[in-house]
C-alpha atoms as a PDB file:
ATOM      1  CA  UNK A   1       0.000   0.000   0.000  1.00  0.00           C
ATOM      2  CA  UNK A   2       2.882   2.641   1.058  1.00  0.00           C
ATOM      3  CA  UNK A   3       4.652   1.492  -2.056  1.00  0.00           C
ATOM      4  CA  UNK A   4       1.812   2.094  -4.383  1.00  0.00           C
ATOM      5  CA  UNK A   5       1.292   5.870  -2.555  1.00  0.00           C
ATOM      6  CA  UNK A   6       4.596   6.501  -3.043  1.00  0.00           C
ATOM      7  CA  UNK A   7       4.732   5.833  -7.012  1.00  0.00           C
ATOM      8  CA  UNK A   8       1.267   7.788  -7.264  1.00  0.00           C
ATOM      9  CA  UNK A   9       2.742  10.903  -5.292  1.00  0.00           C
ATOM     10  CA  UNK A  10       5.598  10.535  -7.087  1.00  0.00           C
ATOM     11  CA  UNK A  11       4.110  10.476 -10.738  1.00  0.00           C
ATOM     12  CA  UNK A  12       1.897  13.627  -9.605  1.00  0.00           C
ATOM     13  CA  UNK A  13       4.955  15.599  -8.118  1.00  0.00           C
ATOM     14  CA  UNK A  14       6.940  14.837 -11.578  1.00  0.00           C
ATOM     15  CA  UNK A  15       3.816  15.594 -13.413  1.00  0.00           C
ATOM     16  CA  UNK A  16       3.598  18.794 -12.324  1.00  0.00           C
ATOM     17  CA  UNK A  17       7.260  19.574 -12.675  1.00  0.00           C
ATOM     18  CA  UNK A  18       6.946  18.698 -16.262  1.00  0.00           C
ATOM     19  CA  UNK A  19       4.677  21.554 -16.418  1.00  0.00           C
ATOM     20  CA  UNK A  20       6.302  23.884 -14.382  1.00  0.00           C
ATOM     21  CA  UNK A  21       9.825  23.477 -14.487  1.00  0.00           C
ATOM     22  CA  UNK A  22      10.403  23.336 -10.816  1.00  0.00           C
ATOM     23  CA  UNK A  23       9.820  21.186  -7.798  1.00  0.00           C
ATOM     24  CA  UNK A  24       9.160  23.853  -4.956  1.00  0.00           C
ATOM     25  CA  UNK A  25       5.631  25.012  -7.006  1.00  0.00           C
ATOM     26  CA  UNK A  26       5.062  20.900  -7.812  1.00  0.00           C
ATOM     27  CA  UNK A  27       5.088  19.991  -3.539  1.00  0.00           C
ATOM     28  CA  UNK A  28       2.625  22.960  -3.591  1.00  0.00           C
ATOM     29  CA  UNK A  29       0.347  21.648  -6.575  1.00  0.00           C
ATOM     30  CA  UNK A  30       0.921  18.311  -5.169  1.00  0.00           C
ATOM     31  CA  UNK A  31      -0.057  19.147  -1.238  1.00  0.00           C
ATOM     32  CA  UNK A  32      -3.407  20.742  -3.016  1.00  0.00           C
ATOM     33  CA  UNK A  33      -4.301  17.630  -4.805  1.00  0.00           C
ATOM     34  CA  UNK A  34      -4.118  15.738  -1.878  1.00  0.00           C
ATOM     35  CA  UNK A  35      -6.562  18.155  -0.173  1.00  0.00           C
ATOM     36  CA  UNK A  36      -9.029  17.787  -2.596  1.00  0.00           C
ATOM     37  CA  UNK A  37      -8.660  13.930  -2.817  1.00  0.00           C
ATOM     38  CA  UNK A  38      -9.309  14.220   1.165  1.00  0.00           C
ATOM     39  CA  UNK A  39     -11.649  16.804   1.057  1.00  0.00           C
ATOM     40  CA  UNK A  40     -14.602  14.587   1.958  1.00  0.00           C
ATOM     41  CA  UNK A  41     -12.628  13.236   5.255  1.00  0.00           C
ATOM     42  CA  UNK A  42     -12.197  16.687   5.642  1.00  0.00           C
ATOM     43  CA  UNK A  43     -15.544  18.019   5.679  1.00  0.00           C
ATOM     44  CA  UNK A  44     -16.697  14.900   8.097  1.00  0.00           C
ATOM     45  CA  UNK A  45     -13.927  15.383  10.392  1.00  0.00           C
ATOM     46  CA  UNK A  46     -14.799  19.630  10.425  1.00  0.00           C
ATOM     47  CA  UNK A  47     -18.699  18.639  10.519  1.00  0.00           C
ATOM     48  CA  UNK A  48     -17.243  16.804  14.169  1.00  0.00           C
ATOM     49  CA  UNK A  49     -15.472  19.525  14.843  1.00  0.00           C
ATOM     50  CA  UNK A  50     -18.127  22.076  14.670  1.00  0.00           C
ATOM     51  CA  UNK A  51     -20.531  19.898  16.291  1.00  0.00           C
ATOM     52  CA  UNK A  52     -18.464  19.217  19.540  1.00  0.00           C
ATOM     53  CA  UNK A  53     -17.713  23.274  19.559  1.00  0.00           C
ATOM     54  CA  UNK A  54     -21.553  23.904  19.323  1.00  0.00           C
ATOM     55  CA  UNK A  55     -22.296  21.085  22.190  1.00  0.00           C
ATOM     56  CA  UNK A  56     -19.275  21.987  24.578  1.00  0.00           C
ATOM     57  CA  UNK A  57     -21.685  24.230  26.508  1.00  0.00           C
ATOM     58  CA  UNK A  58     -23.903  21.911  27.060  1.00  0.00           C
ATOM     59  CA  UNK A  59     -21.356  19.119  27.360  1.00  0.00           C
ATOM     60  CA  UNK A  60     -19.183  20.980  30.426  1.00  0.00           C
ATOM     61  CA  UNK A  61     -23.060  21.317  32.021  1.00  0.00           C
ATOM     62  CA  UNK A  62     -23.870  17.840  31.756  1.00  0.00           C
ATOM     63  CA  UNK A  63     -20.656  16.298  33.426  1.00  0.00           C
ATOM     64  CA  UNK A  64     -21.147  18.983  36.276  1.00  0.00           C
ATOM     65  CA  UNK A  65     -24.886  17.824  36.621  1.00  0.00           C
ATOM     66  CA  UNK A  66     -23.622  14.090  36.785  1.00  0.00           C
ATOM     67  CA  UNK A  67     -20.239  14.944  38.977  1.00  0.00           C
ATOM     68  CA  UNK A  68     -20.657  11.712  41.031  1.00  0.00           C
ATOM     69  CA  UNK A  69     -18.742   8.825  40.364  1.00  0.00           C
ATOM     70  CA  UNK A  70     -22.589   6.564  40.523  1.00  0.00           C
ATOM     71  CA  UNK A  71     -23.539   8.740  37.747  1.00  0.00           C
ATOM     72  CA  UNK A  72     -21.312   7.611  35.116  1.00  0.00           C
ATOM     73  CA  UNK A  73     -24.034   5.959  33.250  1.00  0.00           C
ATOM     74  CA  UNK A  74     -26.334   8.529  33.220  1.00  0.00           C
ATOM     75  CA  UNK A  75     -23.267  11.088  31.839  1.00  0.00           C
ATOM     76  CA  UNK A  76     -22.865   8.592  29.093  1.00  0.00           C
ATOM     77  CA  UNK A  77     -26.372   8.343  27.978  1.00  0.00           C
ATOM     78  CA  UNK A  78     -27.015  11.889  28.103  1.00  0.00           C
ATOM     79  CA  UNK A  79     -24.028  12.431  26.206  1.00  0.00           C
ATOM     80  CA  UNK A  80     -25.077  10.237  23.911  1.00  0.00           C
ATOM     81  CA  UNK A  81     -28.280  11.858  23.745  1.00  0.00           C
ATOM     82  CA  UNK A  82     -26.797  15.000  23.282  1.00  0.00           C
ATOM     83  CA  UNK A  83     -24.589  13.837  20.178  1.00  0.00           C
ATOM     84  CA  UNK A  84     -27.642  12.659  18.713  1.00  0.00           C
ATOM     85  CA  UNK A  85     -28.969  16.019  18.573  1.00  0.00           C
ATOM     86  CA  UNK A  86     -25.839  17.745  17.021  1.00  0.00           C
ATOM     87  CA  UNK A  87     -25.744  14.773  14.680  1.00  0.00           C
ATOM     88  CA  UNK A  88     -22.198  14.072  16.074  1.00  0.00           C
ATOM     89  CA  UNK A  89     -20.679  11.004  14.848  1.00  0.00           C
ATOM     90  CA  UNK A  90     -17.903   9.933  17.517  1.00  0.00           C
ATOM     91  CA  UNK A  91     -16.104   8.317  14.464  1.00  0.00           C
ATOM     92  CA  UNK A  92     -15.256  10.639  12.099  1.00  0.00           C
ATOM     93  CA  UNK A  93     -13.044  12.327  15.123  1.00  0.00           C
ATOM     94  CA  UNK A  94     -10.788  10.117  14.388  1.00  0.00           C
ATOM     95  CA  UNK A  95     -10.971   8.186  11.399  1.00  0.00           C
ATOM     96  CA  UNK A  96     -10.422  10.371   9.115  1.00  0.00           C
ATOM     97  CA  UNK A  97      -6.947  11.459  10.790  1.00  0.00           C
ATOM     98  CA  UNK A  98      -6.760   7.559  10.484  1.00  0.00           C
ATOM     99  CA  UNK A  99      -7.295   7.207   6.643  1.00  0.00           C
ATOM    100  CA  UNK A 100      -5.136   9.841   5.505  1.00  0.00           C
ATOM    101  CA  UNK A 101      -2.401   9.064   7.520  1.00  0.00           C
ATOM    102  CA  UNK A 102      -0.884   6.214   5.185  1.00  0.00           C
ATOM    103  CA  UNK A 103      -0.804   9.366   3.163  1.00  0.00           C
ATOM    104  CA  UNK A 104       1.548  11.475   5.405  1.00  0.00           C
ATOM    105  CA  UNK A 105       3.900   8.482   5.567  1.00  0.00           C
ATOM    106  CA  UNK A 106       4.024   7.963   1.608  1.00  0.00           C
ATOM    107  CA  UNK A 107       4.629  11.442   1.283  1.00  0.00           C
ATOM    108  CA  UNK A 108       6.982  11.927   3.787  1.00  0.00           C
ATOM    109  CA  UNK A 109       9.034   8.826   2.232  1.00  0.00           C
ATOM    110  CA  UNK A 110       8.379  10.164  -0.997  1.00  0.00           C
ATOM    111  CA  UNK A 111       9.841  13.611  -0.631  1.00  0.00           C
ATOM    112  CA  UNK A 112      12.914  11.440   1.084  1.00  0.00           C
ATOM    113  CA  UNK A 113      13.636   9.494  -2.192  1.00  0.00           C
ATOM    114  CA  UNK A 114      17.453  10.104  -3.357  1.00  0.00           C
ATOM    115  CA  UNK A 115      17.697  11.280  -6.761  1.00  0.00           C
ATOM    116  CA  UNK A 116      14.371  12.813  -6.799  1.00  0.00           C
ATOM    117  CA  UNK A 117      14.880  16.828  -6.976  1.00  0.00           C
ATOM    118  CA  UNK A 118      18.291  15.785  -9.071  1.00  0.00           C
ATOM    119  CA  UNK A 119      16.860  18.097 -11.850  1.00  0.00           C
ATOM    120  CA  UNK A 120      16.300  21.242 -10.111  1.00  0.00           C
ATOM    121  CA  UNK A 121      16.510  20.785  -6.470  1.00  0.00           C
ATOM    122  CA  UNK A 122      16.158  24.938  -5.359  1.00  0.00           C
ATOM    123  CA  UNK A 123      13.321  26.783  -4.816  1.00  0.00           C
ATOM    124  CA  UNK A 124      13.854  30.361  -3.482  1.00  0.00           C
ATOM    125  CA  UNK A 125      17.061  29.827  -2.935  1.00  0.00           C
ATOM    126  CA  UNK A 126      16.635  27.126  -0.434  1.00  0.00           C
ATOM    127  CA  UNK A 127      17.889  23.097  -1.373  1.00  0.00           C
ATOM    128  CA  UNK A 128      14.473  21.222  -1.255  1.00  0.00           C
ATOM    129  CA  UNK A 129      16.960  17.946  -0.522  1.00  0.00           C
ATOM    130  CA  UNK A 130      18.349  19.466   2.794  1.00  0.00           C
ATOM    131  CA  UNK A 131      16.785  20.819   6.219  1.00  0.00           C
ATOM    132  CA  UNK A 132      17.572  23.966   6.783  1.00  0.00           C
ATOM    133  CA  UNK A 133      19.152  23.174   9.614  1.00  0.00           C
ATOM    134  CA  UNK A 134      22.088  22.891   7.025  1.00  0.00           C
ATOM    135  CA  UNK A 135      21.389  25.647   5.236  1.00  0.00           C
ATOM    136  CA  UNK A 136      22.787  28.418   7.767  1.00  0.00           C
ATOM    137  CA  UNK A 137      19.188  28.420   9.387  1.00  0.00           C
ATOM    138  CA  UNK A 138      21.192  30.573  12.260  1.00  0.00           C
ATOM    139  CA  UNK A 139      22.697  32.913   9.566  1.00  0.00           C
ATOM    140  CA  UNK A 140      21.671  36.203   8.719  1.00  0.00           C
ATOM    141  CA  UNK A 141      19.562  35.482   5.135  1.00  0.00           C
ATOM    142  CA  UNK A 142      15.785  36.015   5.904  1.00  0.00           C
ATOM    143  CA  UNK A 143      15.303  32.784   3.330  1.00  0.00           C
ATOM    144  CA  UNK A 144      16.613  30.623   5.588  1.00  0.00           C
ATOM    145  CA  UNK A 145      13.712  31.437   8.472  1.00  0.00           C
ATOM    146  CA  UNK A 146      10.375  31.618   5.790  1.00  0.00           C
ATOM    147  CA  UNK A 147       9.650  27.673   6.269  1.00  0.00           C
ATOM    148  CA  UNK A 148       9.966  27.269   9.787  1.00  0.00           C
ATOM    149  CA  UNK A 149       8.417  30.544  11.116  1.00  0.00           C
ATOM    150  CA  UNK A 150       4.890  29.995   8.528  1.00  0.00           C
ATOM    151  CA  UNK A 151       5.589  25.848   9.916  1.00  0.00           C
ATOM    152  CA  UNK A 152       4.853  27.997  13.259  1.00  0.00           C
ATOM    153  CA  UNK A 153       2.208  30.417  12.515  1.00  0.00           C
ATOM    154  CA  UNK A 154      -0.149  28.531   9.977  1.00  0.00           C
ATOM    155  CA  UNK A 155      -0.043  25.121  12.676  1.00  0.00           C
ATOM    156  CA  UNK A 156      -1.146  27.567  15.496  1.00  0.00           C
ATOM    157  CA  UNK A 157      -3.823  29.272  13.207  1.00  0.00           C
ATOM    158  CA  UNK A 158      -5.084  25.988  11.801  1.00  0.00           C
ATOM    159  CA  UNK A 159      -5.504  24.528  15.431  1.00  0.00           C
ATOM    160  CA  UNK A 160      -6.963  28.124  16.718  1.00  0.00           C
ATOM    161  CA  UNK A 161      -9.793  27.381  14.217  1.00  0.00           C
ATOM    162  CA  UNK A 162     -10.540  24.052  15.703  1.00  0.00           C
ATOM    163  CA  UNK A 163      -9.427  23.957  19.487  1.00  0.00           C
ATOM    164  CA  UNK A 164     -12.263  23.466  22.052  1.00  0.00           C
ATOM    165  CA  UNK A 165     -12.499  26.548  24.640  1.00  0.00           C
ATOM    166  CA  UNK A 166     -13.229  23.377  27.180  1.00  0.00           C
ATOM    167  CA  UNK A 167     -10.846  20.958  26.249  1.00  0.00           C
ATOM    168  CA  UNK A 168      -7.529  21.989  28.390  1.00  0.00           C
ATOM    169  CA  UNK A 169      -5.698  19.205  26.365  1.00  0.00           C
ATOM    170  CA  UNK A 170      -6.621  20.585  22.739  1.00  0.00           C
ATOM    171  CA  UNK A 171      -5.564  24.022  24.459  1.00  0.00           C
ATOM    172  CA  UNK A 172      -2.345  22.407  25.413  1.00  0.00           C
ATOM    173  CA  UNK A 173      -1.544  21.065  21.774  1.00  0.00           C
ATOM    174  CA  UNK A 174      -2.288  24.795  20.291  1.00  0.00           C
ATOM    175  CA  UNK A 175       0.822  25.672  21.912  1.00  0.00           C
ATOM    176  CA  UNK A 176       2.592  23.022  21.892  1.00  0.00           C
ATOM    177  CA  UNK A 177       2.031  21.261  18.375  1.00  0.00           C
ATOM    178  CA  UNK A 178       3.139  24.781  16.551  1.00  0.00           C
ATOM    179  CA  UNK A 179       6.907  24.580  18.636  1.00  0.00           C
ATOM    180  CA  UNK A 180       7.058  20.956  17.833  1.00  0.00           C
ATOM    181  CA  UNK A 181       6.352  21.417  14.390  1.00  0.00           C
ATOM    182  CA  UNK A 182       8.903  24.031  13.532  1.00  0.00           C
ATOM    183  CA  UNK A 183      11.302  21.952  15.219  1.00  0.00           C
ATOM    184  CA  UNK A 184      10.737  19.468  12.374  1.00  0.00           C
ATOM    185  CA  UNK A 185      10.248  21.603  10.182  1.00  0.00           C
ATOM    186  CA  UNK A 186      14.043  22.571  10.485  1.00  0.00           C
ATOM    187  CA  UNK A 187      15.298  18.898  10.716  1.00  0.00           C
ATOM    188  CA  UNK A 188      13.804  17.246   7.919  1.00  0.00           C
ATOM    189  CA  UNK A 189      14.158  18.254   4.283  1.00  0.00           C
ATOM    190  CA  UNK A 190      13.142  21.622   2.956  1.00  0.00           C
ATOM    191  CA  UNK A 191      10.566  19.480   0.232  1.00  0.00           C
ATOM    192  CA  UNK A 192       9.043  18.188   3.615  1.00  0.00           C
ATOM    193  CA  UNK A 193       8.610  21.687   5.220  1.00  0.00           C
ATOM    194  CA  UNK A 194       7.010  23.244   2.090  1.00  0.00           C
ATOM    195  CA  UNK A 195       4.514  20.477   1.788  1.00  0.00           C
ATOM    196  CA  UNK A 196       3.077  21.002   5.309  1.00  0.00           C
ATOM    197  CA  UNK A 197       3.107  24.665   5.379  1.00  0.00           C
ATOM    198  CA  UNK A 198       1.128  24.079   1.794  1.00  0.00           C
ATOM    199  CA  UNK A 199      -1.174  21.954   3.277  1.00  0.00           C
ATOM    200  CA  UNK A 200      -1.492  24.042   6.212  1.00  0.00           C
ATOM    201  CA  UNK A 201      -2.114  27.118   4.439  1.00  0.00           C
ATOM    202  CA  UNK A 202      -4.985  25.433   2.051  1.00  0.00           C
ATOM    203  CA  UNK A 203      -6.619  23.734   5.263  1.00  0.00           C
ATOM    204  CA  UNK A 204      -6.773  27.027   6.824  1.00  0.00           C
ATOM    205  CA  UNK A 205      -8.794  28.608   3.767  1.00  0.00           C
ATOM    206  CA  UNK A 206     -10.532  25.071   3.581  1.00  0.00           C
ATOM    207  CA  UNK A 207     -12.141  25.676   7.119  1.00  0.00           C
ATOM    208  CA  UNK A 208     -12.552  29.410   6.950  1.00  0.00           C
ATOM    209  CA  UNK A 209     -14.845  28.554   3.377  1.00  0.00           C
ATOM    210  CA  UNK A 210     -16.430  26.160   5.784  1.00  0.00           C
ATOM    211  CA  UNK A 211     -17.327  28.083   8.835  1.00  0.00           C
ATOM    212  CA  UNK A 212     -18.305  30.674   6.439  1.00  0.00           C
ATOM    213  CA  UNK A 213     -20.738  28.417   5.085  1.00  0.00           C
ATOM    214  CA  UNK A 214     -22.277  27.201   8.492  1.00  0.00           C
ATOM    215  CA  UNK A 215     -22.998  30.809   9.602  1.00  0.00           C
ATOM    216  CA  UNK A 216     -24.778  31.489   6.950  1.00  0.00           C
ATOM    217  CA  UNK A 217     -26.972  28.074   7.226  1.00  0.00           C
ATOM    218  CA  UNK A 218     -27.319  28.648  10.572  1.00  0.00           C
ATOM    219  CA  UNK A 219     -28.648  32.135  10.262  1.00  0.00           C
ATOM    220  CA  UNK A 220     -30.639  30.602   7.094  1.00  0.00           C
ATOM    221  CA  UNK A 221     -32.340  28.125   9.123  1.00  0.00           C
ATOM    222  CA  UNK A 222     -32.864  30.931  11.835  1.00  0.00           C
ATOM    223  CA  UNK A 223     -34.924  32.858   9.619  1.00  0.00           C
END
């Protein structure tokens, strides 16, 4: 299965170099054809999303009405009660994350490959083959710091739109998943780095065309 990802990623990345003579602006093409291939996942897993954000209220209520260890049951079922209203689907939390990522891996291996930026390996004067960790990352050349400072930003932004005001570990990760991810993002290859802040970057419009949407159903339905 990774194999097969890997020659399918690999045929679109070399596709789109054909057509544009250079690998930095085929990881980006690339990164948004994977979004759209996953854009149903997407939509389920966001659909979750929204629903746990609209329930938390009533969710953080619930577990304080049934505080007592005897009530455990009752939490549940009212829980589960509550879900059903919101149309929550415990699920697609997590299987979406689940499905697509075989996809991360083949990707990440992908972009790995030796030999496979051979034709034009730069892209804005960074080496899509190296981190840029070795590319004087500590140097004085603003290039060097454009990957791993948008690695930083467009994580935190992308989690701001999702986190839970109620959840103190989904608060933790906002903070912590943005550090952690800039960290790799100056270890592992530059062709790595661009393809996450590209896939960050069209997630972040992704959800924004999606909450956009709601609000306007919502007030739709309100009227």
């Amino acid at each position: 299965m990774t194999e097969f990802l890997n020659s399918l990623l690999g045929g679109i990345l070399e596709f789109f170099f054909t057509y544009t003579g250079n690998y930095g602006a085929a990881v980006i093409l690339l990164s948004l054809v994977v979004m759209i291939i996953t854009l149903p996942l997407n939509l389920k897993q966001m659909g979750f999303t929204r629903g746990m954000q609209l329930a938390a209220p009533e969710t953080a209520a619930l577990k304080k009405k049934y505080s007592k260890k005897e009530d455990k049951d009752k939490l549940n079922q009212a829980t589960m009660e509550l879900w059903k209203k919101y149309n929550i689907n415990p699920a697609m939390g997590c299987l979406p994350l689940l499905i697509q990522f075989p996809i991360l891996i083949a990707m990440f291996n992908m972009l790995q490959r030796p030999g496979l930026f051979a034709a034009n390996p730069m892209w804005i004067g960074l080496n899509l083959t190296l981190p840029n960790a070795e590319q004087s990352i500590f140097g004085l050349s603003l290039v060097y710091w454009i990957l791993p400072i948008l690695s930083v930003v467009t994580t935190f932004w992308q989690s701001k739109q999702t986190v839970q005001a109620n959840d103190q570990t989904s608060r933790t990760m906002l903070y912590v998943m943005p550090l952690f991810m800039g960290y790799i993002t100056i270890s592992f290859p530059t062709a790595l780095a661009l393809y996450w802040v590209s896939r960050n970057v069209f997630s972040i419009v992704q959800q924004e065309l999606f909450s956009r949407f709601f609000r306007v159903r919502v007030q739709g339905d309100k009227q």
